[in-house]
N, C-alpha and C. Protein backbone atom coordinates (compact mmCIF):
# COMPACT_ATOMS: atom_id res chain seq x y z
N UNK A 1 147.51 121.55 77.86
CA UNK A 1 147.24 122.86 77.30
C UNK A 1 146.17 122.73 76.22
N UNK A 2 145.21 123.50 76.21
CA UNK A 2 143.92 123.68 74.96
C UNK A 2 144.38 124.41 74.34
N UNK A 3 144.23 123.86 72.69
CA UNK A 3 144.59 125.58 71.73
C UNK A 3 143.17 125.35 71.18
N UNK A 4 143.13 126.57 70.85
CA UNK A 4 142.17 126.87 69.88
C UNK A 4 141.75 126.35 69.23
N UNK A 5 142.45 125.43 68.62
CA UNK A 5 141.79 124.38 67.52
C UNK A 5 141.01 123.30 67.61
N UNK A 6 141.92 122.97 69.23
CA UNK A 6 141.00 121.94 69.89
C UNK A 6 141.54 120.43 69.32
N UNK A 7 140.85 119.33 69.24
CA UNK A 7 141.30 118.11 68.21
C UNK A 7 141.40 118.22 66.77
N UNK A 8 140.96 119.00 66.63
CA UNK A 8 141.57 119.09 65.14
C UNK A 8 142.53 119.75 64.62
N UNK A 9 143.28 120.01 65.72
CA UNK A 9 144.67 120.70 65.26
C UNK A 9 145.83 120.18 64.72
N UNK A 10 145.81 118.65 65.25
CA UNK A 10 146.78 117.49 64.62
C UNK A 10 146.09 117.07 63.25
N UNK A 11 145.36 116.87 62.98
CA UNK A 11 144.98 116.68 61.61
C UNK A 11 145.11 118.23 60.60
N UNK A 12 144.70 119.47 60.77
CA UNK A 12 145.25 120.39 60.14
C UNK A 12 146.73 120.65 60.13
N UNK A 13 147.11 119.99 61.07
CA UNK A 13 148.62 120.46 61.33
C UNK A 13 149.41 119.53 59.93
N UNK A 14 148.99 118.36 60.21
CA UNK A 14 149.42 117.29 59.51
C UNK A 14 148.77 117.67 57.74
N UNK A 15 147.97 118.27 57.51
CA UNK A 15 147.49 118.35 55.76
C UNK A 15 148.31 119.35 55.64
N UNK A 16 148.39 120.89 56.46
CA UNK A 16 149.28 121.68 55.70
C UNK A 16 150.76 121.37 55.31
N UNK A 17 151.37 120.41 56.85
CA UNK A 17 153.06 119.99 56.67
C UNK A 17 153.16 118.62 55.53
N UNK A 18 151.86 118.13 55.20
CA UNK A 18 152.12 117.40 54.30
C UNK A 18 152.28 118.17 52.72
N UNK A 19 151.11 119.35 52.60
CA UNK A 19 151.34 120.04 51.46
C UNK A 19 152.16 121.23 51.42
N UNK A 20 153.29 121.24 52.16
CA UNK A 20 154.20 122.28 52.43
C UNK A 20 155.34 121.71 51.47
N UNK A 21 155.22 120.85 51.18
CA UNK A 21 156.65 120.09 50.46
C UNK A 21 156.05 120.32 48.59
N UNK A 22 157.13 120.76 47.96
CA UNK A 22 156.94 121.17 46.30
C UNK A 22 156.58 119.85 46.07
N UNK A 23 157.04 118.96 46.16
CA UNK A 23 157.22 117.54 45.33
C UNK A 23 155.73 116.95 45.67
N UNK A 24 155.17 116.94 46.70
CA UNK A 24 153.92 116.66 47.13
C UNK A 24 152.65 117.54 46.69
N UNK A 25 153.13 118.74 46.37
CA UNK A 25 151.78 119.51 45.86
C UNK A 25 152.08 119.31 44.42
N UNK A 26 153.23 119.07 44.04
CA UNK A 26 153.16 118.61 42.36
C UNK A 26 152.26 117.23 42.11
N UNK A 27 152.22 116.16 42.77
CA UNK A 27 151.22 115.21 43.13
C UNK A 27 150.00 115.61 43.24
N UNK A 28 149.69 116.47 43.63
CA UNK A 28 148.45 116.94 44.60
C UNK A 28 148.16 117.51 42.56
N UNK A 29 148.76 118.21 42.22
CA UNK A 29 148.70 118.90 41.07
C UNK A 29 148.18 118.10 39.56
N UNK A 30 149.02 116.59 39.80
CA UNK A 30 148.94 115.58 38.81
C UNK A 30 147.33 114.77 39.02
N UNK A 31 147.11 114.70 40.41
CA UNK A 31 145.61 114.09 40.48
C UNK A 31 144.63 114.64 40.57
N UNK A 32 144.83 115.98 40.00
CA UNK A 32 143.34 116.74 39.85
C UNK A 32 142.85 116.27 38.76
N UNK A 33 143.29 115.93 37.90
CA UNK A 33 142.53 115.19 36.74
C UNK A 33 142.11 114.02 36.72
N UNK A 34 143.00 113.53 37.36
CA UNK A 34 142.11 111.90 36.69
C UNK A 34 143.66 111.22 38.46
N UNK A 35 142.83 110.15 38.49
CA UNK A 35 143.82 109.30 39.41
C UNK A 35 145.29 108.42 38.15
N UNK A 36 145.48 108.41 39.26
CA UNK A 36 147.21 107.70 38.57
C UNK A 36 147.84 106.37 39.40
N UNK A 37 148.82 105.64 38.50
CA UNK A 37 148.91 104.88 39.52
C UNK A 37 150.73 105.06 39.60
N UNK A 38 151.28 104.86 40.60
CA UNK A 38 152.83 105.14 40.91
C UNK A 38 153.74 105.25 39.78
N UNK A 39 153.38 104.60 38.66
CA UNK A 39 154.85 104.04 37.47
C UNK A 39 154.22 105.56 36.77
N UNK A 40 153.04 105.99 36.52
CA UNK A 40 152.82 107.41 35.63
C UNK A 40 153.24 108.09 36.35
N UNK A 41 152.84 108.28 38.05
CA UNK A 41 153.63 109.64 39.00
C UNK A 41 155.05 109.67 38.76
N UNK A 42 155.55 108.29 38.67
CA UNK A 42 157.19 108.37 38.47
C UNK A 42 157.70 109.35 37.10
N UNK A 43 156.88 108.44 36.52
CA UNK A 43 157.16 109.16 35.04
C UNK A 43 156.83 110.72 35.11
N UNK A 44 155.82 110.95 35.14
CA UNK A 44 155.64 112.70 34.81
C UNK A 44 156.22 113.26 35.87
N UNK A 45 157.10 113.20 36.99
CA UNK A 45 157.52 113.70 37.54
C UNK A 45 159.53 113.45 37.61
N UNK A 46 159.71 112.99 36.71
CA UNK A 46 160.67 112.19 36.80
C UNK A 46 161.61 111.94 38.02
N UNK A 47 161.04 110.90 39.09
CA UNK A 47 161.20 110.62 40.39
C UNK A 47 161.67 109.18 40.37
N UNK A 48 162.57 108.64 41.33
CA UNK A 48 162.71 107.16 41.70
C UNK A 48 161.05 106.61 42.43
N UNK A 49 160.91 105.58 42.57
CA UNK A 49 159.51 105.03 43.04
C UNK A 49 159.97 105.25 44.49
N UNK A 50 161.01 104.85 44.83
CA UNK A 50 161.24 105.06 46.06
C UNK A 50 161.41 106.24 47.28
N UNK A 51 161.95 106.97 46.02
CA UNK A 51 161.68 108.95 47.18
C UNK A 51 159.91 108.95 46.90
N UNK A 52 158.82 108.72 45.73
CA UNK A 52 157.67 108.91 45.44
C UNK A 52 157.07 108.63 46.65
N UNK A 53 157.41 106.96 47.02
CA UNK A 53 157.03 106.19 48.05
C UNK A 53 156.77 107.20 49.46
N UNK A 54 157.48 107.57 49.81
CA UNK A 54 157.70 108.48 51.05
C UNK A 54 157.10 109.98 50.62
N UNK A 55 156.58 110.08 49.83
CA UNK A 55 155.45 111.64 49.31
C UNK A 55 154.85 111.11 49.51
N UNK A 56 154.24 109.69 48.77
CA UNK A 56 152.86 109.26 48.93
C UNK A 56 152.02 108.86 50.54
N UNK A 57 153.01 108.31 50.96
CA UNK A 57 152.79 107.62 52.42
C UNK A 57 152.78 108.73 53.18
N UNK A 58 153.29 109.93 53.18
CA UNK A 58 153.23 111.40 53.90
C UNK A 58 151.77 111.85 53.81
N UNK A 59 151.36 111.92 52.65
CA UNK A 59 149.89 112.40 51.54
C UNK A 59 148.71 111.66 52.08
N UNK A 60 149.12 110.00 52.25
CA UNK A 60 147.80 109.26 52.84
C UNK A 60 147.89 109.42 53.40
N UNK A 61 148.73 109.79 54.95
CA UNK A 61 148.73 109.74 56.37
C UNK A 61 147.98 111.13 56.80
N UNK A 62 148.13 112.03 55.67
CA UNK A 62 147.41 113.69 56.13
C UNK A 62 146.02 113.20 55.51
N UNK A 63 145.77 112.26 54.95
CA UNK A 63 143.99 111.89 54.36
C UNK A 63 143.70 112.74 53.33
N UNK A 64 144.63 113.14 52.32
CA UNK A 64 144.79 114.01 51.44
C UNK A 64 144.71 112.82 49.76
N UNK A 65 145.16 111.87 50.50
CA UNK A 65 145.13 111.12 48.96
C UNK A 65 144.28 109.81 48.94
N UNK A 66 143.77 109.04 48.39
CA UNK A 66 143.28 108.04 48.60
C UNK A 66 144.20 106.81 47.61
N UNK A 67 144.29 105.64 48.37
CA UNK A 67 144.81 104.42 47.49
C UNK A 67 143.65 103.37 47.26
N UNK A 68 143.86 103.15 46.01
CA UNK A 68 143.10 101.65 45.80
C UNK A 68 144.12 100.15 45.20
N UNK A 69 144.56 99.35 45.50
CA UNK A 69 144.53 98.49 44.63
C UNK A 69 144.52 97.30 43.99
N UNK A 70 144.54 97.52 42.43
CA UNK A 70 144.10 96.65 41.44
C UNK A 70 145.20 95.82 40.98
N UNK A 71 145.44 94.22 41.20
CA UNK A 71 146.22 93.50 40.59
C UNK A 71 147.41 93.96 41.51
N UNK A 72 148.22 93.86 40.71
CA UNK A 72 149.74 94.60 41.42
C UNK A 72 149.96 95.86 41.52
N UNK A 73 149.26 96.80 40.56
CA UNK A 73 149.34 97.90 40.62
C UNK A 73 148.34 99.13 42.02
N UNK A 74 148.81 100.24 42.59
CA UNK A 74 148.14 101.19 43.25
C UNK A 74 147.84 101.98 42.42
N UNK A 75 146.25 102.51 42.27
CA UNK A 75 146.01 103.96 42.05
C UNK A 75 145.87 105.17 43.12
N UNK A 76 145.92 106.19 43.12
CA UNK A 76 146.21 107.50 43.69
C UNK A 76 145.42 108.58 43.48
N UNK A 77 144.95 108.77 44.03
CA UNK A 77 143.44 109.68 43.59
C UNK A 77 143.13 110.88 44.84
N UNK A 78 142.97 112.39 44.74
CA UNK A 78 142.68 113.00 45.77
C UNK A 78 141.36 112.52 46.72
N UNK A 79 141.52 112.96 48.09
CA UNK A 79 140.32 112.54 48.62
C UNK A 79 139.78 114.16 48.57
N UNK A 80 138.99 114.71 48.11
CA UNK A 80 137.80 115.65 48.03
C UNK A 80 136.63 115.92 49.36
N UNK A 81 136.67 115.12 49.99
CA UNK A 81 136.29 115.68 51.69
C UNK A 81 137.67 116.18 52.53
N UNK A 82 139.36 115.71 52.29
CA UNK A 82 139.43 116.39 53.78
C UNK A 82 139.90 117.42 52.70
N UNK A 83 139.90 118.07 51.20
CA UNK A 83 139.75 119.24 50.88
C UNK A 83 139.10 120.03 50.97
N UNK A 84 137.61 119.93 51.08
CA UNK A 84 136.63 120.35 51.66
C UNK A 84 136.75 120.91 53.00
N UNK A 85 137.50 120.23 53.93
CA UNK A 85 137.28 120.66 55.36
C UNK A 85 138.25 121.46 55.49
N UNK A 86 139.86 121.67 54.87
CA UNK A 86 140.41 122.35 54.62
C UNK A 86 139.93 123.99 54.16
N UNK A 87 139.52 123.83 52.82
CA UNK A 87 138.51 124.99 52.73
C UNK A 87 137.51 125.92 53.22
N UNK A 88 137.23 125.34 54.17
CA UNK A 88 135.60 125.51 54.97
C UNK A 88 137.22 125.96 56.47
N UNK A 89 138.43 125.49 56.46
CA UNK A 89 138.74 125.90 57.52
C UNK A 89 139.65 127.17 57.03
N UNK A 90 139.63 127.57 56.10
CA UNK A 90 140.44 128.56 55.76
C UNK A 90 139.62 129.06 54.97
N UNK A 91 138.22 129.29 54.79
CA UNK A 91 136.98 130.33 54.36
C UNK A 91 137.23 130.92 55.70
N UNK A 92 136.95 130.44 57.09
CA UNK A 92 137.20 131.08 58.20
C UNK A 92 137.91 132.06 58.37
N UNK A 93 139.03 131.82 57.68
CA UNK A 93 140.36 132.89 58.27
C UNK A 93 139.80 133.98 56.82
N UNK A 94 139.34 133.61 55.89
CA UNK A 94 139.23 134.74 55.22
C UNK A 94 138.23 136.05 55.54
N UNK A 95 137.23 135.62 56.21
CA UNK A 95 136.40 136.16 56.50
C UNK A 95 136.61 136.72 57.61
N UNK A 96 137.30 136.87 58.49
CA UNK A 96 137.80 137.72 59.57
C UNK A 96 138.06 138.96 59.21
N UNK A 97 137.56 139.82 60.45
CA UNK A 97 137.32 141.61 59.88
C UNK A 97 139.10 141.91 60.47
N UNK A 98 139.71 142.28 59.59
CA UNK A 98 141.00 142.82 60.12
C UNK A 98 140.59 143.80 60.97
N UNK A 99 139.85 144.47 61.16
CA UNK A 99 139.87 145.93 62.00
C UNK A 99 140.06 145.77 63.30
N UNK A 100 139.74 145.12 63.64
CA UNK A 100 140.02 144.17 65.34
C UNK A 100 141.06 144.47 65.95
N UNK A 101 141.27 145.43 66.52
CA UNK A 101 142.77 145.81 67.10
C UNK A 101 142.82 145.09 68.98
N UNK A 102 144.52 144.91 68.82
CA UNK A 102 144.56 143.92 70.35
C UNK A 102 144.16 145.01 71.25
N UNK A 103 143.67 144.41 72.53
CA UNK A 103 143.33 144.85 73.96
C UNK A 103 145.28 145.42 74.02
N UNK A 104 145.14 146.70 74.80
CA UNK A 104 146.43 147.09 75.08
C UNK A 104 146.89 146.24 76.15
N UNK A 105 148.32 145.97 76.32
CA UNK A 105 149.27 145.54 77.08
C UNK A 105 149.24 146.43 78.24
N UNK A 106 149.03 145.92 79.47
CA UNK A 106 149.65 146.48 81.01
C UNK A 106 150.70 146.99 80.86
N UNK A 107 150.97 148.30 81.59
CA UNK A 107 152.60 149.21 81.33
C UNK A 107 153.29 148.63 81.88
N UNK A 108 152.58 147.45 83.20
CA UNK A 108 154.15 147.01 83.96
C UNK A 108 154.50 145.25 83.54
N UNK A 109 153.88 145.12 82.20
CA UNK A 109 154.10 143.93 81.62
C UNK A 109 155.33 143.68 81.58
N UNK A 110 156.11 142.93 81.73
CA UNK A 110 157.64 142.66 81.24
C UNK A 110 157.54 141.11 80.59
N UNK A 111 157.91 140.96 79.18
CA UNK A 111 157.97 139.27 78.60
C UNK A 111 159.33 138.65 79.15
């Protein structure tokens, strides 16, 4: 089956169900400023490392976050392109003329 979206429907599918979760857009929320590395996310969020662990690994897998790391420690930093493509895919939907009314339904349609 083709949808509409085409191949990029698993990757949009996957950034919104990743930022559908509170605990993950509070992340998303903490690295607009500056990157962080796990022991500060723990802290300002007051989280075990281990539920964090499973936000974070959700977050990189949608290409929403980027990891680097240094020594023993990970930093955590947004990635700013697939936000971008996000945006640019939901400028789309904004710009759609509501006035567009559906083609009528056949009278002897039955669903």
């Amino acid at each position: 089956m083709v949808t509409a979206l085409g191949k990029r429907s698993h990757r949009l599918v996957a950034r919104f169900k990743a930022l559908a979760d509170p605990l993950r857009l509070e992340v998303i929320e903490l690295l607009r400023s500056q990157e962080m590395c796990v022991c500060d996310l723990c802290d300002r969020m007051d989280i075990a490392q281990s539920k964090l662990s499973f936000h974070l690994k959700t977050l990189r897998e949608a290409g929403l976050i980027t990891a680097r790391q240094e020594g023993r420690w990970i930093y955590y930093s947004l990635n700013p392109a697939e936000f971008g493509e996000l945006d640019a895919y939901l400028s789309t939907l904004h710009h759609l003329s509501p006035s567009r009314l559906a083609c009528p339904c056949p009278p002897d349609y039955r669903p």
